[in-house]
PDB file of N, CA and C in Angstrom:
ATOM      1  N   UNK A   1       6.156 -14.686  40.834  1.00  0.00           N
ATOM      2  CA  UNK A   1       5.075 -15.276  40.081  1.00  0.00           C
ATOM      3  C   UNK A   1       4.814 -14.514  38.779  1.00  0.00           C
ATOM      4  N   UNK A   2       5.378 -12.684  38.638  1.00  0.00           N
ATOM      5  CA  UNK A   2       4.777 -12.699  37.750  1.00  0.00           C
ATOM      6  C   UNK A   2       5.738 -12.453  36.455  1.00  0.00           C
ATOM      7  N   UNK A   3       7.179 -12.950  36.931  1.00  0.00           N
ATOM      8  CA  UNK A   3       8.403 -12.926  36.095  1.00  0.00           C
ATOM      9  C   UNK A   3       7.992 -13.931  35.044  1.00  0.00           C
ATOM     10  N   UNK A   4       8.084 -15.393  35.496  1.00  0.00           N
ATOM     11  CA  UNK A   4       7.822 -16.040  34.469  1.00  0.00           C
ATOM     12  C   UNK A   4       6.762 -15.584  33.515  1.00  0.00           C
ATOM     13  N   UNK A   5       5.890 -15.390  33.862  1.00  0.00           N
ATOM     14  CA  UNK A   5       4.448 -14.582  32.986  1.00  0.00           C
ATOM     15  C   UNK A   5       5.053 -13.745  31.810  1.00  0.00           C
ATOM     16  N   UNK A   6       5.977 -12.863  32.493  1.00  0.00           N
ATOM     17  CA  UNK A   6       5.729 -11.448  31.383  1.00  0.00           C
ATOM     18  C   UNK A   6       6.800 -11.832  30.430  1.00  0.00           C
ATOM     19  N   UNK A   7       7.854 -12.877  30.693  1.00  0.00           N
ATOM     20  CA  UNK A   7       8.312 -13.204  29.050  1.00  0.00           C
ATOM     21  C   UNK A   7       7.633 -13.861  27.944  1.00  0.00           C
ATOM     22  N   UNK A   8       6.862 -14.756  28.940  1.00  0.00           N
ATOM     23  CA  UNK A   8       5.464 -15.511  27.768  1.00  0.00           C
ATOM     24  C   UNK A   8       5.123 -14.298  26.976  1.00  0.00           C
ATOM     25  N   UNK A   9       4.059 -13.272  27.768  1.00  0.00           N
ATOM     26  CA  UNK A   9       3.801 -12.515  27.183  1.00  0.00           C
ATOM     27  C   UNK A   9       4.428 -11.856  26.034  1.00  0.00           C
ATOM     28  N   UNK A  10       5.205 -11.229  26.327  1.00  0.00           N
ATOM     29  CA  UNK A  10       6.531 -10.449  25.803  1.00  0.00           C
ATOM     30  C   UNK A  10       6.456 -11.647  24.382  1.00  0.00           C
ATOM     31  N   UNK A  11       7.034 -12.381  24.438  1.00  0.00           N
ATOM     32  CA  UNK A  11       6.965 -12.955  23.288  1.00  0.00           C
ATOM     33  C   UNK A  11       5.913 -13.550  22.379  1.00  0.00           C
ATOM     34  N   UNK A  12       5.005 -13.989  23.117  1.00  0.00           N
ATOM     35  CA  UNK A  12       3.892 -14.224  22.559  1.00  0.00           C
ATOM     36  C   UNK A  12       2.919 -12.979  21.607  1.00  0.00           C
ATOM     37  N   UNK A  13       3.239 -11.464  21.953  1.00  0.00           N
ATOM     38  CA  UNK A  13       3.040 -10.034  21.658  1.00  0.00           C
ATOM     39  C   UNK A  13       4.211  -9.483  20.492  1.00  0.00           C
ATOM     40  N   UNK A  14       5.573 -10.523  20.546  1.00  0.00           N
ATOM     41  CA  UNK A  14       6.149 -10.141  19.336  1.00  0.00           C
ATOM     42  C   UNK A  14       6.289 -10.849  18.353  1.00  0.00           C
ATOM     43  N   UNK A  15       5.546 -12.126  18.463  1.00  0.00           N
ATOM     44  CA  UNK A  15       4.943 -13.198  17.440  1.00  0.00           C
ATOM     45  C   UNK A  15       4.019 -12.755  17.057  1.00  0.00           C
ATOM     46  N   UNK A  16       3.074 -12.142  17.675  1.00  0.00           N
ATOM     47  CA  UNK A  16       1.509 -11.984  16.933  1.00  0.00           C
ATOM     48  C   UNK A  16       1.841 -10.549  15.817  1.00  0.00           C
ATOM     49  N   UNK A  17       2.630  -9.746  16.378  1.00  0.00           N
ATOM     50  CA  UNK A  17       3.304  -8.445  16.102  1.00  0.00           C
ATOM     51  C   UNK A  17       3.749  -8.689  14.758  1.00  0.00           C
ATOM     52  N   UNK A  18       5.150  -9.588  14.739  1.00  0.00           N
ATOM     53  CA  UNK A  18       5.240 -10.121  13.610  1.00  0.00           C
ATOM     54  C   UNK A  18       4.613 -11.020  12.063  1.00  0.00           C
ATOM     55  N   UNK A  19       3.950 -11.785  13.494  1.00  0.00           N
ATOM     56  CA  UNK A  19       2.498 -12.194  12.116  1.00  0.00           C
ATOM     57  C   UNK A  19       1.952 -11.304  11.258  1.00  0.00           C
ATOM     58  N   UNK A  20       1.060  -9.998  11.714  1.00  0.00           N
ATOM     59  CA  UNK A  20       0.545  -9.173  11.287  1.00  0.00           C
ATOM     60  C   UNK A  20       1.511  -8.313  10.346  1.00  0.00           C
ATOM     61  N   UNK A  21       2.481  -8.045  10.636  1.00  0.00           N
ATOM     62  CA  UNK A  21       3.128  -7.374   9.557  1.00  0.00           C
ATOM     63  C   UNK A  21       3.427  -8.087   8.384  1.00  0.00           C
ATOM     64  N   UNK A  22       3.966  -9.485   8.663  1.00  0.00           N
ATOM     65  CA  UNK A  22       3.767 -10.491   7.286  1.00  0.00           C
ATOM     66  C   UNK A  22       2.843 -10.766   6.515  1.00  0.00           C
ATOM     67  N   UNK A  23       2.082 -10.542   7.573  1.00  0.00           N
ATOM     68  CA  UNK A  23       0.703 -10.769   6.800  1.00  0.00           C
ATOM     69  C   UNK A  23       0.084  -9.991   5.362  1.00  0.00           C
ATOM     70  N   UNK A  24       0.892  -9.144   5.994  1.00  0.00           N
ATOM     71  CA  UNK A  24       0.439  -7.459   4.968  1.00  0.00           C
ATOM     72  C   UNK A  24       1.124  -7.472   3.474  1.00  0.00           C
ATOM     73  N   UNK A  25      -0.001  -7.846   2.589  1.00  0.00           N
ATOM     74  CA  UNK A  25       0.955  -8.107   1.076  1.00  0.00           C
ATOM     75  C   UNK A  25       1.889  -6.825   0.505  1.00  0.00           C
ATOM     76  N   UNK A  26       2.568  -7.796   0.012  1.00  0.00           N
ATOM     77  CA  UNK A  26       3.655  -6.501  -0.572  1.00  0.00           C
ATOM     78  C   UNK A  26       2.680  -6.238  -1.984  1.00  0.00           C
ATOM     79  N   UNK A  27       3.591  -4.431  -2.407  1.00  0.00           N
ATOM     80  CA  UNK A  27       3.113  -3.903  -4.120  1.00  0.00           C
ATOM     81  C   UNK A  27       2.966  -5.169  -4.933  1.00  0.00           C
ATOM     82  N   UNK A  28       4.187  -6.012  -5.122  1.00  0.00           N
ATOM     83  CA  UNK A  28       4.721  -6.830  -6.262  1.00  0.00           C
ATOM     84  C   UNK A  28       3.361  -8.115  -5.917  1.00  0.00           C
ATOM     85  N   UNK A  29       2.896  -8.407  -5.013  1.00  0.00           N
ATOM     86  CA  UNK A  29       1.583  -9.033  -4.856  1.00  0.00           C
ATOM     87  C   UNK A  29       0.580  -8.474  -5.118  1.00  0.00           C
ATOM     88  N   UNK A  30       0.081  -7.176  -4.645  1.00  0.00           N
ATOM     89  CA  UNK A  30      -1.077  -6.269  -4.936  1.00  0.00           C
ATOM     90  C   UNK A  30      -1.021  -6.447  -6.446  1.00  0.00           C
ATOM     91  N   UNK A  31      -0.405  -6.096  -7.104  1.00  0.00           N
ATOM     92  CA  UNK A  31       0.053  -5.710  -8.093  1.00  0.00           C
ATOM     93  C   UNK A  31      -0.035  -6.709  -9.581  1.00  0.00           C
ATOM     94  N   UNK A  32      -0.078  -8.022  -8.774  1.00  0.00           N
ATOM     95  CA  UNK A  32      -0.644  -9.410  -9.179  1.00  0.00           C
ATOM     96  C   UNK A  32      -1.907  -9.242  -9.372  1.00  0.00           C
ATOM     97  N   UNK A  33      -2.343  -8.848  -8.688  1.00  0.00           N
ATOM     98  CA  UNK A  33      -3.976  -9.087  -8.272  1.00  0.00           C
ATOM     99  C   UNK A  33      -4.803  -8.401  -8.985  1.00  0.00           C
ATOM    100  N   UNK A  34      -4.207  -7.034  -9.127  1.00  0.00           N
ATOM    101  CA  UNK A  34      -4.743  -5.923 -10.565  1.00  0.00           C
ATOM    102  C   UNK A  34      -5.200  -5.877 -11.658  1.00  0.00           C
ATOM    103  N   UNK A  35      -6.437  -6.272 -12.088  1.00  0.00           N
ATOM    104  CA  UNK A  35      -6.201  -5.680 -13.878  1.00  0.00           C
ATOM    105  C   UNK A  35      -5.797  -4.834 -13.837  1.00  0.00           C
ATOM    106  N   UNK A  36      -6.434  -3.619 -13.642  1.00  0.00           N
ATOM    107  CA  UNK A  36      -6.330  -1.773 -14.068  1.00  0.00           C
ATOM    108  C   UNK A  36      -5.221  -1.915 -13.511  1.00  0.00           C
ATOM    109  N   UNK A  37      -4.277  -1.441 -14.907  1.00  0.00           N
ATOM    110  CA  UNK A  37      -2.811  -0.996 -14.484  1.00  0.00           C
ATOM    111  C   UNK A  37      -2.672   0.658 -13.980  1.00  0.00           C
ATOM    112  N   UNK A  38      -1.879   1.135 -13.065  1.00  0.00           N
ATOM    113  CA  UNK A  38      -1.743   2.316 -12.459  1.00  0.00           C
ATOM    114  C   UNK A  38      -1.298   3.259 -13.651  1.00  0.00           C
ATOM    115  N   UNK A  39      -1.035   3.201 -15.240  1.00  0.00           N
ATOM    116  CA  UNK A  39      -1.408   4.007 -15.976  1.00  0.00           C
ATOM    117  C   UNK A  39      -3.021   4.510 -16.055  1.00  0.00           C
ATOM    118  N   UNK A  40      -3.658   3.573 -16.277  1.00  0.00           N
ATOM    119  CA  UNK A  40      -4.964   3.513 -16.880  1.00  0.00           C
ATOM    120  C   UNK A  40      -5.967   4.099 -15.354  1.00  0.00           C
ATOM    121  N   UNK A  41      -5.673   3.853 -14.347  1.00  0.00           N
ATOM    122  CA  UNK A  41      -6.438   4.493 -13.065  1.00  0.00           C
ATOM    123  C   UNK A  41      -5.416   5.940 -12.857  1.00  0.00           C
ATOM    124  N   UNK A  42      -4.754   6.173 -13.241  1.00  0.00           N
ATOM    125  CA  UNK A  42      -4.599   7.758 -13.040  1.00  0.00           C
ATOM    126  C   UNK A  42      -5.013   8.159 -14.512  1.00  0.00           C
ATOM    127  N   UNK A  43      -5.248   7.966 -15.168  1.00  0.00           N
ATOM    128  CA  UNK A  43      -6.029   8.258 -16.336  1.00  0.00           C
ATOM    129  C   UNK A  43      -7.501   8.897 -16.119  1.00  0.00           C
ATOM    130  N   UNK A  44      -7.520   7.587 -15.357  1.00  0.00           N
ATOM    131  CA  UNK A  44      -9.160   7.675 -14.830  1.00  0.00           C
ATOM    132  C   UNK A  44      -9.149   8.890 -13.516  1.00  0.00           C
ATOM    133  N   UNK A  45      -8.684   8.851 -12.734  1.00  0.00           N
ATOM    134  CA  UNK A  45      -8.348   9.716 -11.846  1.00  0.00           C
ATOM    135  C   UNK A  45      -8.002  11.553 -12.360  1.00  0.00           C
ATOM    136  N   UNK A  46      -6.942  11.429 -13.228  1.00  0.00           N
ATOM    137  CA  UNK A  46      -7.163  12.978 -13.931  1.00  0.00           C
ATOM    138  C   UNK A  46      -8.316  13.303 -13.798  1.00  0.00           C
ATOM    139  N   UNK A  47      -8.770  12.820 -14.831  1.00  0.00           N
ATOM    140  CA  UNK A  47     -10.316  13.086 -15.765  1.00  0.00           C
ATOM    141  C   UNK A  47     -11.238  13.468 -14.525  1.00  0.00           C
ATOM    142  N   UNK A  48     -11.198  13.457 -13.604  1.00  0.00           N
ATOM    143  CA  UNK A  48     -11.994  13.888 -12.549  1.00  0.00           C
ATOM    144  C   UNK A  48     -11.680  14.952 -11.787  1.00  0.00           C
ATOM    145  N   UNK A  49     -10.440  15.978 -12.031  1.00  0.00           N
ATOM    146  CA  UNK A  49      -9.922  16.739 -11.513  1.00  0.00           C
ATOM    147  C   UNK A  49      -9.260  17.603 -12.528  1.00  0.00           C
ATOM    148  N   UNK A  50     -10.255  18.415 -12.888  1.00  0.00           N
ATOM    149  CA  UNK A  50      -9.567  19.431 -13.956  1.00  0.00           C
ATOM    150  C   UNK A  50      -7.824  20.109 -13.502  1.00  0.00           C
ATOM    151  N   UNK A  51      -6.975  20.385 -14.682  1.00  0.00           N
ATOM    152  CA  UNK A  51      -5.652  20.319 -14.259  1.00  0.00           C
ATOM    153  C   UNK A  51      -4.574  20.177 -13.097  1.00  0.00           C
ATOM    154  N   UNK A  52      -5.476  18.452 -12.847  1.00  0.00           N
ATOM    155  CA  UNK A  52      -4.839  17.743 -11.770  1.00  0.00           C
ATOM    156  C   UNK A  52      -3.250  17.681 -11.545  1.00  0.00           C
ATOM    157  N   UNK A  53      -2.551  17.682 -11.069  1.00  0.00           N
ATOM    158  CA  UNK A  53      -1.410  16.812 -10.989  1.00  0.00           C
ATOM    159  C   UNK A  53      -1.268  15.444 -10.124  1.00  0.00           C
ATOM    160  N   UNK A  54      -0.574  14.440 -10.561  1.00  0.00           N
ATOM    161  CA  UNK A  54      -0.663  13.148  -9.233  1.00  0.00           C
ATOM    162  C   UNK A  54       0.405  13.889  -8.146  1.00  0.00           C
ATOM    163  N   UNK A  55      -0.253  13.820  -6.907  1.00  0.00           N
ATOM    164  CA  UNK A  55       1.079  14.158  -5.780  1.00  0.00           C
ATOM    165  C   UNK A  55       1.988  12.900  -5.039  1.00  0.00           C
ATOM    166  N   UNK A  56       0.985  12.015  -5.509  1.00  0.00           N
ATOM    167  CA  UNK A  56       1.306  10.796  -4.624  1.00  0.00           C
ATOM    168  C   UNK A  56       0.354   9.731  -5.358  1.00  0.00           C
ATOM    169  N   UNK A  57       0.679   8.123  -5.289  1.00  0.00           N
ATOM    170  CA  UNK A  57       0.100   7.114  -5.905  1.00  0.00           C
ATOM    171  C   UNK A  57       0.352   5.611  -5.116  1.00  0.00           C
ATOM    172  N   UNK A  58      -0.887   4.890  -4.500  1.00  0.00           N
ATOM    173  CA  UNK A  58      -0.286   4.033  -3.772  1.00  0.00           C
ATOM    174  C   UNK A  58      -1.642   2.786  -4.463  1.00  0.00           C
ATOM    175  N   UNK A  59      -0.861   1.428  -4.152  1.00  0.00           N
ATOM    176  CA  UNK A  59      -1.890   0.438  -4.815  1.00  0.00           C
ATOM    177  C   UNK A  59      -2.105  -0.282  -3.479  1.00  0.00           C
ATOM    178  N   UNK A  60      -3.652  -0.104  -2.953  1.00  0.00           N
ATOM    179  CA  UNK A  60      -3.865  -0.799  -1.139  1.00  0.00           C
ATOM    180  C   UNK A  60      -4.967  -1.380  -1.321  1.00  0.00           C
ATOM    181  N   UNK A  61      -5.379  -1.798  -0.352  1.00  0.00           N
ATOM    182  CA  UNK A  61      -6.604  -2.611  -0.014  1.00  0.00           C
ATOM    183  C   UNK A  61      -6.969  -2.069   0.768  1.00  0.00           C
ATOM    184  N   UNK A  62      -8.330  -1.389   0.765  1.00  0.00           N
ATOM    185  CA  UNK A  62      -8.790  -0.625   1.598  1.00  0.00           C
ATOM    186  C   UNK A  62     -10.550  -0.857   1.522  1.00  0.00           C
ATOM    187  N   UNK A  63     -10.854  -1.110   2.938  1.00  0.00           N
ATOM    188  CA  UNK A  63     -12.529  -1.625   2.807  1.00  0.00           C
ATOM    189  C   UNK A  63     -12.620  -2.775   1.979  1.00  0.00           C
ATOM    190  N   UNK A  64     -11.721  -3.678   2.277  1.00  0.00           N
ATOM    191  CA  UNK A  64     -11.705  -4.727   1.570  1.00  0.00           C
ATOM    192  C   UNK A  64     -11.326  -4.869  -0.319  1.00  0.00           C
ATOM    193  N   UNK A  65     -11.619  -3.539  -0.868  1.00  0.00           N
ATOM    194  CA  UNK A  65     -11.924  -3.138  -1.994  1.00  0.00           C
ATOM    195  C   UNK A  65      -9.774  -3.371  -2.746  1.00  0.00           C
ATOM    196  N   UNK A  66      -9.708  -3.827  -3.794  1.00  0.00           N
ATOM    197  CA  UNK A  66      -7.849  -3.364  -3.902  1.00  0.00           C
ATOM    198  C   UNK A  66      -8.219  -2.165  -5.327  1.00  0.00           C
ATOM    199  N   UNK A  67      -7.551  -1.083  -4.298  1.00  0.00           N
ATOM    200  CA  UNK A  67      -7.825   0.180  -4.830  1.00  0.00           C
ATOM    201  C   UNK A  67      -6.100   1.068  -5.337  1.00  0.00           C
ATOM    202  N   UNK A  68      -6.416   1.494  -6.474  1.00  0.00           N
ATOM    203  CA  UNK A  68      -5.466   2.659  -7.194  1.00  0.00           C
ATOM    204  C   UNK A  68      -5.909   4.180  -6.351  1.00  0.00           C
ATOM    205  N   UNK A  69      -4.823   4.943  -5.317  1.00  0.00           N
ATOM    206  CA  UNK A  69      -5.039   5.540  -4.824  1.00  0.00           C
ATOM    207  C   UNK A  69      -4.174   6.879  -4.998  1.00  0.00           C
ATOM    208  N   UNK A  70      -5.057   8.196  -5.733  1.00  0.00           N
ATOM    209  CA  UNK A  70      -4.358   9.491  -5.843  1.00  0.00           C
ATOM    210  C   UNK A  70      -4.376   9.810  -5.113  1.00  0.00           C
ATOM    211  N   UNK A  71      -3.697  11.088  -4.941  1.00  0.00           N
ATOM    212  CA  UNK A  71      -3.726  12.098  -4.032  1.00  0.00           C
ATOM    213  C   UNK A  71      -2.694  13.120  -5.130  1.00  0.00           C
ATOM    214  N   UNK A  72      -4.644  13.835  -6.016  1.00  0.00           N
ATOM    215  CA  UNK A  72      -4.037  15.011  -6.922  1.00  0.00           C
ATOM    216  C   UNK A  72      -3.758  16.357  -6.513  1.00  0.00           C
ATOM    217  N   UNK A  73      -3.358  17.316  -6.667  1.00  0.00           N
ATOM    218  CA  UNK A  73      -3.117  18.485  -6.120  1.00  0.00           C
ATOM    219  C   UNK A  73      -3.274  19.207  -7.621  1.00  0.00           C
ATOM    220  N   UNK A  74      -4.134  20.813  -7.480  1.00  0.00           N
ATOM    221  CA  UNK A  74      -4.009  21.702  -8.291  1.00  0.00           C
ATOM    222  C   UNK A  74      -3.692  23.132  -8.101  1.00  0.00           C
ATOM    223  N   UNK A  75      -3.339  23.553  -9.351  1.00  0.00           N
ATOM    224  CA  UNK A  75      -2.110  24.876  -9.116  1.00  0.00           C
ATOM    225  C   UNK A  75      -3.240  26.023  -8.329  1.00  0.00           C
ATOM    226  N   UNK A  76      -2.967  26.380  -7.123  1.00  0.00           N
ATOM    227  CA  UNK A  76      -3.380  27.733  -6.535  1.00  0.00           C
ATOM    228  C   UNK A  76      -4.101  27.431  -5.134  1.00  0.00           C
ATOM    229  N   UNK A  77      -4.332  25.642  -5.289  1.00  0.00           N
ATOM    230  CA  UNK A  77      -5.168  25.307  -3.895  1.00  0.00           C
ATOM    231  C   UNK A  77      -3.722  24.528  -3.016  1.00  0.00           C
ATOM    232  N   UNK A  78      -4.533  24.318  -2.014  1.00  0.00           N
ATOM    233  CA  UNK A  78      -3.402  23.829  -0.719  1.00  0.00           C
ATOM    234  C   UNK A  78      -4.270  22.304  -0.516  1.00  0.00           C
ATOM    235  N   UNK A  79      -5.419  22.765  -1.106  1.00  0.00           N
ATOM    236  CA  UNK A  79      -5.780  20.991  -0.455  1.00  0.00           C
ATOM    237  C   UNK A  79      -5.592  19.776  -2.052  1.00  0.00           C
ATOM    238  N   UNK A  80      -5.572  18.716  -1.250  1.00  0.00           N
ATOM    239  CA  UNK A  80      -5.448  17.543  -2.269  1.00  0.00           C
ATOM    240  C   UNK A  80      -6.950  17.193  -2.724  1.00  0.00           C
ATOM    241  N   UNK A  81      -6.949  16.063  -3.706  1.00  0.00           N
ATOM    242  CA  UNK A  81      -8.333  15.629  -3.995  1.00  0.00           C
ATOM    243  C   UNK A  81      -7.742  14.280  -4.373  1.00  0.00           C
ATOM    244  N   UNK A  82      -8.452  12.902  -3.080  1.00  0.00           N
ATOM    245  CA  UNK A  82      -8.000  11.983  -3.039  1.00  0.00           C
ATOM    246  C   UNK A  82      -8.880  11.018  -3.904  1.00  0.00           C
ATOM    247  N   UNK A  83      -8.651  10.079  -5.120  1.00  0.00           N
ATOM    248  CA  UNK A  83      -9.226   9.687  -5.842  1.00  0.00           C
ATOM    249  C   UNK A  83      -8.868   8.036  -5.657  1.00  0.00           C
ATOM    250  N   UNK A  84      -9.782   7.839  -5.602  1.00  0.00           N
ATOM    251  CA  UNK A  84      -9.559   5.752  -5.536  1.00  0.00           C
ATOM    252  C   UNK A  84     -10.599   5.093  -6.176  1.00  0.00           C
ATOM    253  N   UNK A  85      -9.325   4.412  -7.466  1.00  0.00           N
ATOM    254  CA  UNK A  85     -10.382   3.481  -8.761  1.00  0.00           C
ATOM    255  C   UNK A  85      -9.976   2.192  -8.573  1.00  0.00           C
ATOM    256  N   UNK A  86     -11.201   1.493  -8.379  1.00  0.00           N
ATOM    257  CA  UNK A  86     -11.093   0.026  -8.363  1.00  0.00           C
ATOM    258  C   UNK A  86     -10.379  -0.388  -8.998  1.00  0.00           C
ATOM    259  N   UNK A  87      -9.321  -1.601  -8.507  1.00  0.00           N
ATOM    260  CA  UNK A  87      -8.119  -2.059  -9.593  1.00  0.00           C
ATOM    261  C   UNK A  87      -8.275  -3.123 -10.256  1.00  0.00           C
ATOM    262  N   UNK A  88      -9.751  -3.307  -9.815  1.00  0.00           N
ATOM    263  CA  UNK A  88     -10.091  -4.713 -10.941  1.00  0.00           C
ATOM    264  C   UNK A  88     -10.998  -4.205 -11.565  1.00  0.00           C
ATOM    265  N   UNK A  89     -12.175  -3.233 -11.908  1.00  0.00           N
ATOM    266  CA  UNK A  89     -12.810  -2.891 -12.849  1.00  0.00           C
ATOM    267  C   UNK A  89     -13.162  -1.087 -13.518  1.00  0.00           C
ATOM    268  N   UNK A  90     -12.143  -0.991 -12.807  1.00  0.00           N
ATOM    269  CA  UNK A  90     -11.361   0.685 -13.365  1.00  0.00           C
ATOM    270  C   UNK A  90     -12.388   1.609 -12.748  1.00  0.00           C
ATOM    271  N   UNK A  91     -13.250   1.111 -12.273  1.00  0.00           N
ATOM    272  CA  UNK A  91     -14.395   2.288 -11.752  1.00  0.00           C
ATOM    273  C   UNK A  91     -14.301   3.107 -10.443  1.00  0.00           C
ATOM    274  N   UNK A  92     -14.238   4.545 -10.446  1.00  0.00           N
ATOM    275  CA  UNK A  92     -14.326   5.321  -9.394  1.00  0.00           C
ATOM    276  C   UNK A  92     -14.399   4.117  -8.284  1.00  0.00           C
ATOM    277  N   UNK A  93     -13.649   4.227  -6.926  1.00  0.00           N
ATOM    278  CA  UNK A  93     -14.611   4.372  -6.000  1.00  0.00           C
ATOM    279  C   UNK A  93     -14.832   5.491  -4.941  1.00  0.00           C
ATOM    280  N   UNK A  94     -13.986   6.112  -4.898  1.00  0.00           N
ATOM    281  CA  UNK A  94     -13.923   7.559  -4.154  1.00  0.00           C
ATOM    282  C   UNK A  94     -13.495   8.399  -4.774  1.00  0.00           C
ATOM    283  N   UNK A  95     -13.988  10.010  -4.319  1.00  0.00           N
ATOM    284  CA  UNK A  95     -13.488  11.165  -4.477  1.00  0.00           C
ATOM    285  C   UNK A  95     -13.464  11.770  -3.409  1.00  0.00           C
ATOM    286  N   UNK A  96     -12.693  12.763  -2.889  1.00  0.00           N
ATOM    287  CA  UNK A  96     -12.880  13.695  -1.712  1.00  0.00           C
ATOM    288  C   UNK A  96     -11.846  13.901  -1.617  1.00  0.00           C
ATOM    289  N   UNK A  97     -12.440  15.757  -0.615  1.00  0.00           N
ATOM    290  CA  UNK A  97     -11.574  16.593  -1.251  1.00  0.00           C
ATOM    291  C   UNK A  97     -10.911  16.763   0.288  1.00  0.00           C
ATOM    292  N   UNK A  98      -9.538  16.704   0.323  1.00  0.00           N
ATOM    293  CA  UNK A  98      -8.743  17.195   2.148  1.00  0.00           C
ATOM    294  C   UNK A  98      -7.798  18.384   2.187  1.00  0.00           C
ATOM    295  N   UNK A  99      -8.409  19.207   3.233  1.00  0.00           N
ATOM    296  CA  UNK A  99      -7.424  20.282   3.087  1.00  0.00           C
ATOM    297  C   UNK A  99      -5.918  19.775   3.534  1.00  0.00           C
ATOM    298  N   UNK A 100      -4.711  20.512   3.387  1.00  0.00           N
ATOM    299  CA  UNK A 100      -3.188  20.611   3.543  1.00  0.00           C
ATOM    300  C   UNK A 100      -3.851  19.821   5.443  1.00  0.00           C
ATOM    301  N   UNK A 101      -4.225  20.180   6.335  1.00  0.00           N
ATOM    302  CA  UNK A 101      -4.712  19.893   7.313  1.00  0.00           C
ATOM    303  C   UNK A 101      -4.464  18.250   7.657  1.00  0.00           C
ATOM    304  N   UNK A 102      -6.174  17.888   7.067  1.00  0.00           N
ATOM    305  CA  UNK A 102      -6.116  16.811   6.965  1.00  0.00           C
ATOM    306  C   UNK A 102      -5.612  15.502   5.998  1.00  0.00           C
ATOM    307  N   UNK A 103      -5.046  16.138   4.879  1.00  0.00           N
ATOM    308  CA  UNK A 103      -3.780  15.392   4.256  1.00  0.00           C
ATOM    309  C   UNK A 103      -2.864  15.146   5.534  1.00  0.00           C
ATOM    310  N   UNK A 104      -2.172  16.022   6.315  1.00  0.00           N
ATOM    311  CA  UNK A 104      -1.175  15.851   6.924  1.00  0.00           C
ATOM    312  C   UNK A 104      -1.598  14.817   8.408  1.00  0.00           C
ATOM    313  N   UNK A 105      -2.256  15.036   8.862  1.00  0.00           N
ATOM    314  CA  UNK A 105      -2.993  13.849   9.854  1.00  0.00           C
ATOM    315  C   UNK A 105      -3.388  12.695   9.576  1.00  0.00           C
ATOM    316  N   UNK A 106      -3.525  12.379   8.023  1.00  0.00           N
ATOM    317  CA  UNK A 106      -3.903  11.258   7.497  1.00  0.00           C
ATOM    318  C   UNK A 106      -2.351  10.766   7.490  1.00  0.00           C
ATOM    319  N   UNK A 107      -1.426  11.519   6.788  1.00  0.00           N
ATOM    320  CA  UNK A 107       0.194  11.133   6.855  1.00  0.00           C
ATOM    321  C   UNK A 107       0.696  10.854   8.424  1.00  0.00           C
ATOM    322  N   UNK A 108       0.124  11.145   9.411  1.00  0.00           N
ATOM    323  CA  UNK A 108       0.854  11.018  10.474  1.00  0.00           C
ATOM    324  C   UNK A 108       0.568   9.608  11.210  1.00  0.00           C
ATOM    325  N   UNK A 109      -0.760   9.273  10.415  1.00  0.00           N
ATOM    326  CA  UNK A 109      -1.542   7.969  11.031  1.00  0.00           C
ATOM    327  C   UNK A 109      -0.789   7.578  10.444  1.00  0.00           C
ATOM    328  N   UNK A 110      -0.609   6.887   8.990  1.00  0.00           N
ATOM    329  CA  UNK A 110      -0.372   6.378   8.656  1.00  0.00           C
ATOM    330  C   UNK A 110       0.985   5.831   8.544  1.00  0.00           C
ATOM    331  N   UNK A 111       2.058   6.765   9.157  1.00  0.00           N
ATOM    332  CA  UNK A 111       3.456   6.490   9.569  1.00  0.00           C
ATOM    333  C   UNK A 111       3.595   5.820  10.837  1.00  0.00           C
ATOM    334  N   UNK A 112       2.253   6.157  11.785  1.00  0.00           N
ATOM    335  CA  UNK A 112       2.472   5.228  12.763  1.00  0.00           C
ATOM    336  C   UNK A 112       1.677   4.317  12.982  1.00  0.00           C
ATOM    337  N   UNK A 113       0.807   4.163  12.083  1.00  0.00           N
ATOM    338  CA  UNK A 113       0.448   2.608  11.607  1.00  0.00           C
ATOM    339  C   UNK A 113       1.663   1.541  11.100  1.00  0.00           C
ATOM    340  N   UNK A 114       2.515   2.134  10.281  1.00  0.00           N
ATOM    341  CA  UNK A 114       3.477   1.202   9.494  1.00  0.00           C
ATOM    342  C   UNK A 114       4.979   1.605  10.588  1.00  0.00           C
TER     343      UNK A 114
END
């Protein structure tokens, strides 16, 4: 009885599986959607982090919001300072600061999210 069941399942779990990952817009869509070009939000992003460098740069949707996302690093510290400017009206929406720590736990979610 419960053979037949668990291939329904089984497949019905790698349809929905698959939905959701399609679902998920690609850059070249995000990217559509943008005014603020990812020059002009790490622009904006420096300027908030005295002799920043970018370590990393990603264009997401996050809190609903579609956000230009740093992650600056400066010479002598270990932690990052993660900066996210609205990509439709260039304005801050986050700052905060993560040590080497929690940079790296945020990277680990996020590899096994995707």
């Amino acid at each position: 009885m419960l053979k037949p069941t668990f291939p329904a399942l089984a497949l019905a779990g790698a349809l929905s599986l698959t939905h959701a990952v399609a679902a998920e817009p690609s850059q070249a869509q995000l990217q559509a959607q943008a005014r603020i070009g990812q020059d002009q939000a790490e622009r904006t992003a420096l300027a908030l982090v005295p002799n920043g460098k970018v370590h990393s740069s990603e264009l997401e949707r996050e809190h609903g919001k579609l956000v230009w996302s740093f992650d600056i690093s400066q010479d002598g510290s270990r932690d990052m300072t993660e900066v996210q400017v609205d990509a439709l009206t260039g304005k801050v929406v986050s700052k905060k600061k993560e040590s080497a720590a929690q940079e790296a736990a945020e990277a680990a979610k996020e590899a096994r999210g995707k």
